[in-house]
Protein backbone atom coordinates (compact mmCIF):
# COMPACT_ATOMS: atom_id res chain seq x y z
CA UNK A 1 92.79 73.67 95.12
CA UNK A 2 93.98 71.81 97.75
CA UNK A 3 97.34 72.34 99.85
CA UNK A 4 97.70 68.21 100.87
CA UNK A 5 96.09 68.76 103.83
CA UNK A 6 93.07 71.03 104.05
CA UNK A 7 91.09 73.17 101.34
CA UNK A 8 92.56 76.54 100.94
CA UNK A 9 90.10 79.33 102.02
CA UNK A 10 89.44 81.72 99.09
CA UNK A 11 87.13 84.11 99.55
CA UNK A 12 85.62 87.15 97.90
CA UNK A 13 85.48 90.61 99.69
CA UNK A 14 83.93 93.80 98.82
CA UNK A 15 86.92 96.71 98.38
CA UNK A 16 86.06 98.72 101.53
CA UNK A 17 87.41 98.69 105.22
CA UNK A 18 84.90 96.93 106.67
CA UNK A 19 85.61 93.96 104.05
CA UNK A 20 89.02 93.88 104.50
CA UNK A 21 88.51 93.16 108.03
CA UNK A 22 86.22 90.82 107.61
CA UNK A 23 88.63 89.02 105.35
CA UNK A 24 91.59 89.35 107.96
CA UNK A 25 89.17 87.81 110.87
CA UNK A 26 87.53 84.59 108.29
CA UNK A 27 91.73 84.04 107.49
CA UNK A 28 92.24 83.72 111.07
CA UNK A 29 89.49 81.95 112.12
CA UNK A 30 90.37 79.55 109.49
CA UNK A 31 94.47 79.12 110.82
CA UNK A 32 92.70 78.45 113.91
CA UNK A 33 90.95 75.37 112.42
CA UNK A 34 94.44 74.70 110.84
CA UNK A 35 95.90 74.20 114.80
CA UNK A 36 97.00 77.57 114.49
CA UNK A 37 95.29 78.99 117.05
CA UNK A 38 94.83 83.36 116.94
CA UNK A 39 96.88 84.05 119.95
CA UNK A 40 100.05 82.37 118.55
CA UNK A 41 103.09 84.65 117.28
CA UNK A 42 102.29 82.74 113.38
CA UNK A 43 98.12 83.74 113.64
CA UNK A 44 99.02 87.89 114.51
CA UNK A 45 101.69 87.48 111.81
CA UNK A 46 99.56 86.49 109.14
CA UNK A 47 97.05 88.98 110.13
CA UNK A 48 99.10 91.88 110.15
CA UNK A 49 100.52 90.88 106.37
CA UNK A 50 96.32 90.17 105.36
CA UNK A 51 96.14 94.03 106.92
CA UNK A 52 98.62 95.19 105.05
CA UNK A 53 97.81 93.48 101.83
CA UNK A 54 94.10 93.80 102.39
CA UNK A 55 94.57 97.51 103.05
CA UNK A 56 96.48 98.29 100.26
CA UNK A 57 93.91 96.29 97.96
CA UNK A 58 91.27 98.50 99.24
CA UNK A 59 92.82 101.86 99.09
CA UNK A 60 95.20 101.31 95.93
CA UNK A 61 93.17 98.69 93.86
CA UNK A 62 89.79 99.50 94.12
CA UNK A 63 87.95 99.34 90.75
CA UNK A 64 84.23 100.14 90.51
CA UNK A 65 82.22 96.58 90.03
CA UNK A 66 85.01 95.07 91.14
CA UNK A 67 85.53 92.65 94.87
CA UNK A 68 88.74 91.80 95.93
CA UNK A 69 90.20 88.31 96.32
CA UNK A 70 91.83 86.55 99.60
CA UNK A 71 93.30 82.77 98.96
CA UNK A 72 95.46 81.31 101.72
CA UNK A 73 97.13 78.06 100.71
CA UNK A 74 98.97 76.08 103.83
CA UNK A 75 101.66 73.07 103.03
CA UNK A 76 101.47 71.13 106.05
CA UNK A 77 105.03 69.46 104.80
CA UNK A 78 107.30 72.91 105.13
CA UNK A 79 104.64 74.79 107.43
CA UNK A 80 104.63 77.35 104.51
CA UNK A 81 101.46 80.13 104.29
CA UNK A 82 101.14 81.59 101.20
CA UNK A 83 99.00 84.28 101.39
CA UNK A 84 97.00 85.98 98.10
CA UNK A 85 95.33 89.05 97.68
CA UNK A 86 94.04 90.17 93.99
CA UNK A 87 92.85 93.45 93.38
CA UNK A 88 91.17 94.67 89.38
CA UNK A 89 94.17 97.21 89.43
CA UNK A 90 96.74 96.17 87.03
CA UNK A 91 98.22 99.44 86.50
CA UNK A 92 99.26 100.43 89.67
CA UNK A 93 102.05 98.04 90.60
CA UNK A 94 104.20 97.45 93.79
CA UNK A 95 107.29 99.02 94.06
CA UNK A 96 110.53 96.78 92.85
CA UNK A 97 111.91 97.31 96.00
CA UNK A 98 110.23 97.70 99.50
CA UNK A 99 109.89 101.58 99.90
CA UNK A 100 111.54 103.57 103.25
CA UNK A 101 109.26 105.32 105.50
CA UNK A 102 109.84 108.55 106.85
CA UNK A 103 108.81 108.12 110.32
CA UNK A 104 106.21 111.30 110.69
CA UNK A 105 104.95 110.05 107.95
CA UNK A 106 101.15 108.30 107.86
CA UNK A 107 101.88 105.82 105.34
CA UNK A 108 104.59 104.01 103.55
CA UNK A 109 104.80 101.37 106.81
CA UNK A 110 102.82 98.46 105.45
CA UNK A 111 105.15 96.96 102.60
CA UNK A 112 108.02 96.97 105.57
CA UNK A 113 105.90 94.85 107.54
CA UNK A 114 105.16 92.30 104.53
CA UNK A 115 108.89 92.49 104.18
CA UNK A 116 110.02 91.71 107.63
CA UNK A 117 107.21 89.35 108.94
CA UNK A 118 107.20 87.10 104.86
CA UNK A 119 109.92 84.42 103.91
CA UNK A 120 109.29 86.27 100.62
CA UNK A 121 106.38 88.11 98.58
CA UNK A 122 105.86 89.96 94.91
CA UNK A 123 102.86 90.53 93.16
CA UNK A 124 102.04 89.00 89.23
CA UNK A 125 99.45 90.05 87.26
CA UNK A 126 95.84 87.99 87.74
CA UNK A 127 94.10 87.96 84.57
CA UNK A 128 91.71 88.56 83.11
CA UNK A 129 92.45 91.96 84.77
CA UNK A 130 93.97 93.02 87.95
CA UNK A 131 97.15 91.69 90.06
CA UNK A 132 97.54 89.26 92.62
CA UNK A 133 99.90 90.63 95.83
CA UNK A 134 101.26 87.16 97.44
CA UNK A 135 103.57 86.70 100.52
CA UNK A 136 104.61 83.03 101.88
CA UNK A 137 105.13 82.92 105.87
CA UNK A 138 107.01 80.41 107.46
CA UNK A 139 103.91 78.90 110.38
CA UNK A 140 105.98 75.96 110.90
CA UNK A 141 107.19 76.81 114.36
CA UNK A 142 103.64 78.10 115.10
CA UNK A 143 101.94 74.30 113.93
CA UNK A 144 104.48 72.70 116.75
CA UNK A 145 103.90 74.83 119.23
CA UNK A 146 99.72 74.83 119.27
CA UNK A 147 100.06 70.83 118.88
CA UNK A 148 102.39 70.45 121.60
């Protein structure tokens, strides 16, 4: 699949920590090859949402004999990211609405972050089995500002 401009990056990763972060680094390394370079406010923007949605793929989806998927799909026309992560876990679904976090608490923080930092996101189920968690972030301003 291609986005008009370049490939998009999809990659597999193993449903651990470490391959979540390795996920998060090859997306950014990639927007850097996109003239997005990692230092700019759109690069730490789409990391923190591939954190979050890696993260949660990890700790929520994890199915034995199962990777994880990342895609990242830019249109160089609206500056649009959409970002994709598919877990095997069909049966445990996001919440309809983004959840409040109590703020002792350790989790509950990573949906509000998708939330703020996306134009919009959901999730659909990926078949043959699993779900897809997507978010679209505006990089437009970013793009102008690393070209300029």
């Amino acid at each position: 699949m291609t986005t008009g401009g370049a490939p998009a990056l999809t990659l597999q990763f193993p449903p651990s920590a470490r391959g979540a972060r390795r996920a998060r680094r090859l997306a950014v390394l990639w927007l850097a090859e996109q003239g997005c370079p990692p230092e700019s406010d759109g690069s730490c923007a789409v990391a923190l949402v591939i954190g979050e949605l890696t993260a949660n793929a990890v700790q929520h989806g994890r199915v034995p004999g199962h990777s994880c998927g990342l895609t990242l799909a830019l249109d160089p026309a609206t500056g649009v990211l959409r970002v994709e992560v598919a877990d095997a876990a069909a049966e445990k679904r996001l919440p309809a609405a983004v959840p409040t976090s109590h703020p002792e608490g350790e989790s509950g923080r990573g949906l509000l972050l998708v939330d703020a930092l996306a134009l919009r996101w959901g999730s659909v189920r990926r078949h043959p089995v699993g779900k897809t968690v997507w978010a679209e972030l505006d990089l437009d301003l970013a793009l102008d500002s690393a070209s300029g």
